[in-house]
C-alpha atoms as a PDB file:
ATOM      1  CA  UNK A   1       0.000   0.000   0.000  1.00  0.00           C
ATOM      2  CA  UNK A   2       1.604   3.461  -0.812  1.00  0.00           C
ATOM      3  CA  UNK A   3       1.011   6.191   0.858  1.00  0.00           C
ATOM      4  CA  UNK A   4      -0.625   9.436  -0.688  1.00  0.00           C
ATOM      5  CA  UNK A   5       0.931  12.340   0.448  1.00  0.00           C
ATOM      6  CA  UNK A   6       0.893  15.697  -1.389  1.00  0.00           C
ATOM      7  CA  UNK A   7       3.216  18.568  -0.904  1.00  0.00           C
ATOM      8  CA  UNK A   8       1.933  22.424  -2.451  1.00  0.00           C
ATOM      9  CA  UNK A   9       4.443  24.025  -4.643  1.00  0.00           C
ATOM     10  CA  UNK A  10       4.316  26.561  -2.671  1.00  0.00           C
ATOM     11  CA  UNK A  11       6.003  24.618   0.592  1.00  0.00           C
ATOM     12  CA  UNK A  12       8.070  22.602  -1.607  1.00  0.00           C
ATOM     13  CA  UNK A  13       9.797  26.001  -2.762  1.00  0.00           C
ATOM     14  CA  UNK A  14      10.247  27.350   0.864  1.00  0.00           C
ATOM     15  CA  UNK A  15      11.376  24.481   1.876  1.00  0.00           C
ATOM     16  CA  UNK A  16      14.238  24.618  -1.225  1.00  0.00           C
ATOM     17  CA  UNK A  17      15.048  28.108   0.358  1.00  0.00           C
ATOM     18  CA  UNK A  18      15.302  27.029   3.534  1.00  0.00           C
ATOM     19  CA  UNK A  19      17.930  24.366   2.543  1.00  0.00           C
ATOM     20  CA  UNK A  20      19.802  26.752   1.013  1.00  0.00           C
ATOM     21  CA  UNK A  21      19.895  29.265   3.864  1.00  0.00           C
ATOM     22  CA  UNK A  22      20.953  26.269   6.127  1.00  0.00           C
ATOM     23  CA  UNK A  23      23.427  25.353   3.910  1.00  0.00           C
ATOM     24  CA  UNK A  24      25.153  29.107   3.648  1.00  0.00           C
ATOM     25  CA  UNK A  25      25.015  28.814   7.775  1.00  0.00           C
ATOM     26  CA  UNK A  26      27.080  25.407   7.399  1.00  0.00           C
ATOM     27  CA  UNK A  27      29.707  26.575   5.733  1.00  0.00           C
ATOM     28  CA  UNK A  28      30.078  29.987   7.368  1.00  0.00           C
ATOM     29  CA  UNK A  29      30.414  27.840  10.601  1.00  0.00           C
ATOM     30  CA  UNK A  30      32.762  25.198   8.850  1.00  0.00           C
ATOM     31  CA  UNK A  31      34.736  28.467   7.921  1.00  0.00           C
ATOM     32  CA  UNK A  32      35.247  29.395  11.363  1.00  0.00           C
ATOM     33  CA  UNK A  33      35.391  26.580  12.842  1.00  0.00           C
ATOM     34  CA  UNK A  34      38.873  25.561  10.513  1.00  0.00           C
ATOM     35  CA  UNK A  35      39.661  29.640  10.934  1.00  0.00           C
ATOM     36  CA  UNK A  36      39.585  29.687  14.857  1.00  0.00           C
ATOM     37  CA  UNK A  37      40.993  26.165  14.845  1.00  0.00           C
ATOM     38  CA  UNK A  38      37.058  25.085  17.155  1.00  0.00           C
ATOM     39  CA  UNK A  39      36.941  21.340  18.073  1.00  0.00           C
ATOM     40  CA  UNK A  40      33.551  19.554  17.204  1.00  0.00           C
ATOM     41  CA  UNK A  41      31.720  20.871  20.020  1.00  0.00           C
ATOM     42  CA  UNK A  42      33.273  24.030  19.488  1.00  0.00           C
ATOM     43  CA  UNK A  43      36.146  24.254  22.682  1.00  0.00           C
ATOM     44  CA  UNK A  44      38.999  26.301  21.930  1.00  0.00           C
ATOM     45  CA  UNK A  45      42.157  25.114  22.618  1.00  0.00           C
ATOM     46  CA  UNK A  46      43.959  27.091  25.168  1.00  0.00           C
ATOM     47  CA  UNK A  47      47.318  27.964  22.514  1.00  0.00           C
ATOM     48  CA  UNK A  48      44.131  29.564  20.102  1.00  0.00           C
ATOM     49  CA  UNK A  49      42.268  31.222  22.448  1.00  0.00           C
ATOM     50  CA  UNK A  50      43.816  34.824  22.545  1.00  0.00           C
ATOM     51  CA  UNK A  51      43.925  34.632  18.483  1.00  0.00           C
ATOM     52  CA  UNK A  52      40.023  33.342  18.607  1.00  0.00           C
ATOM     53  CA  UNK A  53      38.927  36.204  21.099  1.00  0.00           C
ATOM     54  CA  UNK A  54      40.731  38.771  18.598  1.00  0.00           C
ATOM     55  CA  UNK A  55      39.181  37.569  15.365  1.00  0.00           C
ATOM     56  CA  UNK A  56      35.465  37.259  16.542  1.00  0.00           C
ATOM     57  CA  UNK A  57      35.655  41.198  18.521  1.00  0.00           C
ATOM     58  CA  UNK A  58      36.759  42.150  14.988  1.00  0.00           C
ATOM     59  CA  UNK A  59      34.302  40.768  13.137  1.00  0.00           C
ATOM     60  CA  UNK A  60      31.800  41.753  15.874  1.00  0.00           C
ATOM     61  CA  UNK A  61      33.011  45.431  15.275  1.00  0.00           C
ATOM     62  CA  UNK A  62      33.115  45.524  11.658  1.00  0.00           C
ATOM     63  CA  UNK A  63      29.493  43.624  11.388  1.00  0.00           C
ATOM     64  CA  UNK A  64      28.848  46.762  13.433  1.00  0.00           C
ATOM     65  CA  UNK A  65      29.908  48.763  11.958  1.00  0.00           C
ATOM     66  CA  UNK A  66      28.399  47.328   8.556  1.00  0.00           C
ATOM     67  CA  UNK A  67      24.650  47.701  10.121  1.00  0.00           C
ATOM     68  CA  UNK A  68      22.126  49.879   8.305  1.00  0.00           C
ATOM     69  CA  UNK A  69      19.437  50.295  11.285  1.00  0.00           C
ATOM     70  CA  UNK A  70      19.948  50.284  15.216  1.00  0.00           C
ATOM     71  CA  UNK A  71      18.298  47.190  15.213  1.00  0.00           C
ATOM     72  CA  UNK A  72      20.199  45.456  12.282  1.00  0.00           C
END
């Protein structure tokens, strides 16, 4: 017996954009987590700490920086 299930096009196509977006949030973490040398649950070793602290204040500051509204 098969089952019947029917998707709109409409959810089907948020659902492709939502994929996407989660996809772009991967691989911005993967980035940092390779950049700022993270482990898998994202510790810091203690040698990459002071070097981890600096990049993400900087990036804090220039996203910032980079904002359009007060509460962007």
């Amino acid at each position: 017996m098969l089952c019947s299930i029917e998707f709109k096009a409409e959810n089907l196509y948020k659902i492709v954009l939502l994929g996407e977006k989660l996809s772009e949030a991967d691989r911005g973490f993967k980035f940092l987590q390779d950049f700022c040398k993270l482990g898998k649950e994202s510790w810091i070793l203690t040698e990459n700490y002071k070097e981890a602290i600096a990049f993400f204040r900087n990036s804090k500051k220039e996203t910032i920086a980079e904002a359009e509204s007060a509460e962007e």
